[in-house]
Each structure stands twice: as C-alpha cells, then as structure tokens.
C-alpha atoms as a PDB file:
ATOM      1  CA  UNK A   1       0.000   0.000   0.000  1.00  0.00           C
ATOM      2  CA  UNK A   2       3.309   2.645   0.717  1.00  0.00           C
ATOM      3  CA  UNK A   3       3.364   4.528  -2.856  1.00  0.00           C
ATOM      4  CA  UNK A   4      -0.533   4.782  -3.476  1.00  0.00           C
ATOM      5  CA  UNK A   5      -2.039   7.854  -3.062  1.00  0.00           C
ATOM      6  CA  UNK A   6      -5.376   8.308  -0.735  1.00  0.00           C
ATOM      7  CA  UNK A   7      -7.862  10.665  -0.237  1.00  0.00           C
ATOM      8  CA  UNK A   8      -9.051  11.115   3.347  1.00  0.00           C
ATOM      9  CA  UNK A   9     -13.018  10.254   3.711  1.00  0.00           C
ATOM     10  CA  UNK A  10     -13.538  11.412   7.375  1.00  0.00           C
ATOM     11  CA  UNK A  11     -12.281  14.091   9.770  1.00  0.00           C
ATOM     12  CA  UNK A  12     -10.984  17.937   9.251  1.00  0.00           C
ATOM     13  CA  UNK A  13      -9.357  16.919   6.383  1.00  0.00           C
ATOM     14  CA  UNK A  14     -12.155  15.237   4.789  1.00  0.00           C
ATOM     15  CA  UNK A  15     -11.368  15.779   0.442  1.00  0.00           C
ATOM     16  CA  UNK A  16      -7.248  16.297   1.114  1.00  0.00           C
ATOM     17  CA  UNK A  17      -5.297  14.010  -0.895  1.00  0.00           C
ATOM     18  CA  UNK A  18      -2.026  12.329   0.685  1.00  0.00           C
ATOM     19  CA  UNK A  19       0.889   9.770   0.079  1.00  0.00           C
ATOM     20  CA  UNK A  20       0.789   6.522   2.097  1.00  0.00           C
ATOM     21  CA  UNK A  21       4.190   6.382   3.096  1.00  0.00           C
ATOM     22  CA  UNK A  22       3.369   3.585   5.541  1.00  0.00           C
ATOM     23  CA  UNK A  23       0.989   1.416   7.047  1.00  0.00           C
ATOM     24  CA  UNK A  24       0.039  -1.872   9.684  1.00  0.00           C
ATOM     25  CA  UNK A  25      -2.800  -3.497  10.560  1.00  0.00           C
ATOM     26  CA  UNK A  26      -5.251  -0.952  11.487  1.00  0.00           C
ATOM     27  CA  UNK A  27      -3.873   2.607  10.713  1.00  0.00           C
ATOM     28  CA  UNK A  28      -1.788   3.871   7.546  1.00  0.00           C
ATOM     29  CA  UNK A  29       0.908   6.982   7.584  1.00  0.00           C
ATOM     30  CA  UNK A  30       0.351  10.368   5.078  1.00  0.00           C
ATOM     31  CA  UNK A  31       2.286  12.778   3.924  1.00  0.00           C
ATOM     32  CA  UNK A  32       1.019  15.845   2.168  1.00  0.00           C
ATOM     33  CA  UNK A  33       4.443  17.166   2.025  1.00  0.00           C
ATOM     34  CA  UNK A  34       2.996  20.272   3.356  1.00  0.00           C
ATOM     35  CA  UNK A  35       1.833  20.258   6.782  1.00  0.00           C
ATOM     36  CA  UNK A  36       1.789  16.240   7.043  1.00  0.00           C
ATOM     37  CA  UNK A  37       6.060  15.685   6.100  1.00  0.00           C
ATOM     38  CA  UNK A  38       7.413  12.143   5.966  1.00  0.00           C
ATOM     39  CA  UNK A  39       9.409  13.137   9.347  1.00  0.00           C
ATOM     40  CA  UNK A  40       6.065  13.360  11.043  1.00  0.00           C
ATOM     41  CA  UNK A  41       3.152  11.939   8.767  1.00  0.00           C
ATOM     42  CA  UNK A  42      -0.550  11.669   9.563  1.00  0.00           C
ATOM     43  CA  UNK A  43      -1.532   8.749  11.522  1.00  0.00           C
ATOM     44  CA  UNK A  44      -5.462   7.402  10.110  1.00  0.00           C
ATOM     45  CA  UNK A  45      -7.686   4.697  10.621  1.00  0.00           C
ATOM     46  CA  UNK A  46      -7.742   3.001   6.872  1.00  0.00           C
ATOM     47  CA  UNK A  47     -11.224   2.913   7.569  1.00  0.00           C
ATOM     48  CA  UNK A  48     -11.263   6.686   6.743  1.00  0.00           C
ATOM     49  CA  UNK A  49      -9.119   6.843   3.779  1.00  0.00           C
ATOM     50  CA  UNK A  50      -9.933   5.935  -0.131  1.00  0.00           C
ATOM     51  CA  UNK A  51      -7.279   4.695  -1.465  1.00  0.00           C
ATOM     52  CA  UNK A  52      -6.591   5.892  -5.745  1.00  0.00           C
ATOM     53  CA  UNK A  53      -5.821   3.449  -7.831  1.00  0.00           C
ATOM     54  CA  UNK A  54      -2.520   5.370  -9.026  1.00  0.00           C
ATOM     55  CA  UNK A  55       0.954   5.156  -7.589  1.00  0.00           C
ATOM     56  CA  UNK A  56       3.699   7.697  -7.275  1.00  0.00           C
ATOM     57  CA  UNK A  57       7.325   7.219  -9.408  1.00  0.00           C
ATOM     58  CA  UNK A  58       9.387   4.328  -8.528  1.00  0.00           C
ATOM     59  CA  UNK A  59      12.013   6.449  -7.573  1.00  0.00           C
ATOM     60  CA  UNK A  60       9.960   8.361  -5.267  1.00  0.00           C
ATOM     61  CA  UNK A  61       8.768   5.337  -3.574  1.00  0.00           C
ATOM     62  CA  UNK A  62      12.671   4.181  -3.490  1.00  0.00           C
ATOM     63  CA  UNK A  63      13.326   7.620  -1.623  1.00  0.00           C
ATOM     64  CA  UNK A  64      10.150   7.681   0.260  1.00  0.00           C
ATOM     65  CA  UNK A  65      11.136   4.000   1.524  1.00  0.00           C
ATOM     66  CA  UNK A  66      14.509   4.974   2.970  1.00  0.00           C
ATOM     67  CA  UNK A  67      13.243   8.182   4.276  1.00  0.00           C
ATOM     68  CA  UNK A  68      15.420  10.573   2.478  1.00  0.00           C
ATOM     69  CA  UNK A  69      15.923  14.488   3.390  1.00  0.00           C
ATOM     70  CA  UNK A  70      14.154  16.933   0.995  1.00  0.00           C
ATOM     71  CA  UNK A  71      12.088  14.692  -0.216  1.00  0.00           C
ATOM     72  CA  UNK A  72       8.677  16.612   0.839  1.00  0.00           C
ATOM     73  CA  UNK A  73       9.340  18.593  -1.766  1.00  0.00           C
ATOM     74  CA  UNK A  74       9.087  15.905  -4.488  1.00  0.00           C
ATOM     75  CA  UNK A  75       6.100  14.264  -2.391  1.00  0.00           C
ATOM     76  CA  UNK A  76       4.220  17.269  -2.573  1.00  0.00           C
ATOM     77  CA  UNK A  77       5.415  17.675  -6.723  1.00  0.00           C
ATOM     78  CA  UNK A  78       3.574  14.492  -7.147  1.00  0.00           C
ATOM     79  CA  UNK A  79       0.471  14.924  -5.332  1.00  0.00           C
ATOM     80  CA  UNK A  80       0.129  18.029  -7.884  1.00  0.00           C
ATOM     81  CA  UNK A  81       0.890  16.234 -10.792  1.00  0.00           C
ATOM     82  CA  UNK A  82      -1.744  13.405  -9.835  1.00  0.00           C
ATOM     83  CA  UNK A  83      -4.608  15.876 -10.929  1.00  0.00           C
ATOM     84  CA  UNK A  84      -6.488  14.619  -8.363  1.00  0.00           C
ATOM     85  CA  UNK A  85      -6.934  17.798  -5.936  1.00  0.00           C
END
C-alpha cells in the first residue's frame, strides 16, 4: 500500500489528498508534504481513507522507503501532478 495515493473520507481533512508512506494493521501513515512531512506523517484509521488506484514514481517510492531528506518537496510535486486535488 506505501506509494498509493489516498484521499481522506472522514475528519478535518475530509477531500485532502495524501501519500501513504506507511501502514500496519489498522492505521496507515500520510504525507502531504505540506503540513503532514514524511518526518512526522498523519496517523489514520484506513477505515477513513480511499485509497486511488494510481501510484507515485518508482524512484519516489525508493526515496520515500529509505526516508530521504528533501524529499517533501518531491512528495508534494507528485500529489500536484496526480490531478487529483
């Protein structure tokens, strides 16, 4: 699921689109690259999300998974270039 992009179905944020940059059982981790940054993502029930049936670049996920520096930059590059906001 890490790479997909969701769109949050519940809360304050209901509409926003994110980056799952992780996930367990229960809960996955966004980043917006905005407010919600890969050092301290956004922690929501995956009952509340829709996930998109779309996936960020390879090489983002690559960067994403080894938790790079500047890389909210590029997460929030992609999020733009999904056209889904």
């Amino acid at each position: 699921m890490t790479g997909k992009f969701a769109i949050s179905r519940a809360g304050h944020d209901k509409g926003n689109v994110y980056v799952v940059v992780a996930a367990d059982d229960k809960y996955v981790y966004l980043a917006d690259g905005r407010l919600k940054t890969l050092a301290a993502p956004k922690k929501k029930n995956i009952r509340h999300i829709q996930i998109v049936n779309q996936t960020i670049a390879d090489d983002l996920l690559v960067r994403i998974q080894n938790k790079e520096a500047n890389i909210n930059d590029a997460i929030k590059y992609a999020i733009k270039q999904s056209n889904l906001i």
